[in-house]
Protein backbone atom coordinates (compact mmCIF):
# COMPACT_ATOMS: atom_id res chain seq x y z
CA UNK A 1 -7.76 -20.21 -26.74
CA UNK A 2 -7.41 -16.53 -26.21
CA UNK A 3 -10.80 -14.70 -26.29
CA UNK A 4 -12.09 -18.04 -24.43
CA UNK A 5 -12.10 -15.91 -20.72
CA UNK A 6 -15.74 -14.79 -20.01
CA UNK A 7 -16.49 -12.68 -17.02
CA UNK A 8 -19.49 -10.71 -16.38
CA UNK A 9 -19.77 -8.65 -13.06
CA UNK A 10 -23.12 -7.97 -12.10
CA UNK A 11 -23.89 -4.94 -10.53
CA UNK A 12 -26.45 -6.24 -8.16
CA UNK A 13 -24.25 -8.73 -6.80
CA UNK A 14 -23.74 -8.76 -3.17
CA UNK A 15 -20.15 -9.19 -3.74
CA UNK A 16 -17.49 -6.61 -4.68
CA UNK A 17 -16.35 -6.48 -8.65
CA UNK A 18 -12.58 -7.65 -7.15
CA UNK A 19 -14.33 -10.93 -5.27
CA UNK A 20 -16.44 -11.67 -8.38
CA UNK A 21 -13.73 -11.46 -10.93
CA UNK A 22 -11.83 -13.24 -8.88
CA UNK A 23 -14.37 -16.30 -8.20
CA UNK A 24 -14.70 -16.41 -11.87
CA UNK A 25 -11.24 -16.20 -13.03
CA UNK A 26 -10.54 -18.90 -10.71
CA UNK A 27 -13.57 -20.64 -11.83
CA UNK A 28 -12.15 -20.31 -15.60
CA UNK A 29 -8.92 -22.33 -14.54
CA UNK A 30 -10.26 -24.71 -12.41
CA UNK A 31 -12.62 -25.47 -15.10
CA UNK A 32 -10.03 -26.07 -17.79
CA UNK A 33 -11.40 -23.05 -19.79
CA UNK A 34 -7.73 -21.36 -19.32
CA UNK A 35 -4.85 -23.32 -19.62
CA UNK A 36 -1.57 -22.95 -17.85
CA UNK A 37 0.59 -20.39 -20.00
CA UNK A 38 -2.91 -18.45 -21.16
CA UNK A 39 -2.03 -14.88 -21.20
CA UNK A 40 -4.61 -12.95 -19.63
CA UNK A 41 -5.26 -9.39 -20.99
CA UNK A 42 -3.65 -6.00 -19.18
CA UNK A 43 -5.42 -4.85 -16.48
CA UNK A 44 -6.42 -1.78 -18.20
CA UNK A 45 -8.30 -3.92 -21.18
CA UNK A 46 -9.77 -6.04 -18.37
CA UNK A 47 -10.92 -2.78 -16.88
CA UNK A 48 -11.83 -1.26 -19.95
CA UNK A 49 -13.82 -4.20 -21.16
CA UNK A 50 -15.93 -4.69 -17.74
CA UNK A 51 -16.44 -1.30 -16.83
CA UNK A 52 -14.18 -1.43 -13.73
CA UNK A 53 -11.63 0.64 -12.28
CA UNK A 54 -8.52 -0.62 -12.82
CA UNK A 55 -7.43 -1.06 -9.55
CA UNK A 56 -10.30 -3.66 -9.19
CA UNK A 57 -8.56 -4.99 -11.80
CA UNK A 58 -5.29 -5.06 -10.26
CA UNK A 59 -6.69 -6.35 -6.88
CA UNK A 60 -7.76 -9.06 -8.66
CA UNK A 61 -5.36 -10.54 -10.46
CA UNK A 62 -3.10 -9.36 -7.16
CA UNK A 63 -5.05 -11.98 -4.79
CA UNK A 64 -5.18 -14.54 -7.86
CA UNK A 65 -1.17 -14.79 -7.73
CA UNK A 66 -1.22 -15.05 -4.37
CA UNK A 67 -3.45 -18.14 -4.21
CA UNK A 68 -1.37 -19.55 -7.28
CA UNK A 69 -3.82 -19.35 -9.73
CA UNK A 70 -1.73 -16.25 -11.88
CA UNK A 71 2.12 -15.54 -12.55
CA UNK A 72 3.08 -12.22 -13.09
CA UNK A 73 5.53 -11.92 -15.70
CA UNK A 74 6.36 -8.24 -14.96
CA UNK A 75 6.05 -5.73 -18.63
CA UNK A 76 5.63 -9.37 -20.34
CA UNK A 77 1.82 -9.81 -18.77
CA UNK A 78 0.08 -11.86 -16.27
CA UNK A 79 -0.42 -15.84 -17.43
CA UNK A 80 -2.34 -18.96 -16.07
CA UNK A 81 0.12 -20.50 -13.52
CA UNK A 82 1.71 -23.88 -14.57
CA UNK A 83 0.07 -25.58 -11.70
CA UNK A 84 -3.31 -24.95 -10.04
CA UNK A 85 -2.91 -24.45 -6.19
CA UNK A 86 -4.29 -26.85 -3.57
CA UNK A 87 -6.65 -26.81 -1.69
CA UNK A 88 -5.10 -26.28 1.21
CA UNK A 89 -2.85 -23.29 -0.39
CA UNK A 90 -6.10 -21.62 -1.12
CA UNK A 91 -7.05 -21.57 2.48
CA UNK A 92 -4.12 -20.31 3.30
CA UNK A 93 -3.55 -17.78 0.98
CA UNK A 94 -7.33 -16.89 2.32
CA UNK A 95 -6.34 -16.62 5.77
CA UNK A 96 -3.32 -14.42 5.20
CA UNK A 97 -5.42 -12.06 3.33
CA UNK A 98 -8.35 -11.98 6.07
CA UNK A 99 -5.33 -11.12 8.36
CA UNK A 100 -4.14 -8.45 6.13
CA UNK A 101 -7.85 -7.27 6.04
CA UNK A 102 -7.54 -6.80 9.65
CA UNK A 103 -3.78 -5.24 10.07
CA UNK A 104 -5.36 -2.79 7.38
CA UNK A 105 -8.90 -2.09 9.56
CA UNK A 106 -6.92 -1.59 12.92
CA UNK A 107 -3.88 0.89 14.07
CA UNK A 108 -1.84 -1.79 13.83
CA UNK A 109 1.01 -2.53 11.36
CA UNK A 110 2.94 -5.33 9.53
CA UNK A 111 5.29 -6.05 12.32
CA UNK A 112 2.62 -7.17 14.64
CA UNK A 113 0.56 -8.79 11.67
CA UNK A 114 4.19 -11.24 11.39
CA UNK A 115 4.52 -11.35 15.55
CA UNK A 116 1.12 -12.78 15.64
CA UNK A 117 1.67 -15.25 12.74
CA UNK A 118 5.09 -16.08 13.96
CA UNK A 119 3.08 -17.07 17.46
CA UNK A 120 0.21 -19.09 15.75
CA UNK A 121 3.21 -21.17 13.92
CA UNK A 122 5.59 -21.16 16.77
CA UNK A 123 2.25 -23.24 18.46
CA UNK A 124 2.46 -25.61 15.53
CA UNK A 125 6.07 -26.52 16.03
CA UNK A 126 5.42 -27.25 19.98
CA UNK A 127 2.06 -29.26 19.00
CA UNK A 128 0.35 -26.70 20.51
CA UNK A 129 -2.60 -26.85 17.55
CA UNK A 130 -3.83 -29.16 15.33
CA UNK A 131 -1.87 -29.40 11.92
């Protein structure tokens, strides 16, 4: 039901306002609070109504489309994706952004961020790692 999503960012929290909205957001799906289809408000009334830049905003629901839990629909909104992500697309989804984290932190760029990941998966295909 729209109105049903609840989030409340604490500012004491040792987490940043983009982690905890996204924990709860995610915690709202999982939880069958949001439904797939549920339009979730604009970033800026997000923002507006927590207090938050909207960029944390937009971070947010960034990394929640990338785990599978959000589909942008472009000038038409952001909704509750059809299906909820795995498990095991959540870790990975985690892992590419830990990697981005890094590429961002270092003088490196995107091209070596994808020769490294190529590597790690070439590995895979020769059995190189556990799969």
């Amino acid at each position: 039901a729209r109105g049903a999503m609840i989030v409340r960012i604490p500012p004491a929290s040792p987490s940043s306002p983009a982690e905890q909205l996204v924990a709860q957001l995610a915690a709202s799906i999982d939880g069958g609070e949001m439904s797939p289809g549920d339009r979730l408000p604009t970033i800026r009334a997000l923002a507006a109504d927590l207090g938050l830049a909207a960029g944390t905003g937009a971070k947010a629901y960034a990394e929640l489309e990338r785990s599978g839990w959000l589909h942008g629909q472009g000038r038409r909104g952001t909704v509750v994706a059809q299906r909820r992500p795995s498990t095991e697309e959540v870790k990975v989804a985690r892992a590419a952004e830990a990697l981005a984290d890094v590429v961002a932190a270092s003088r490196l760029g995107t091209a070596e961020a994808h020769r490294a990941l190529d590597l790690a998966l070439a590995r895979l295909q020769r059995g190189g790692a556990a799969g």
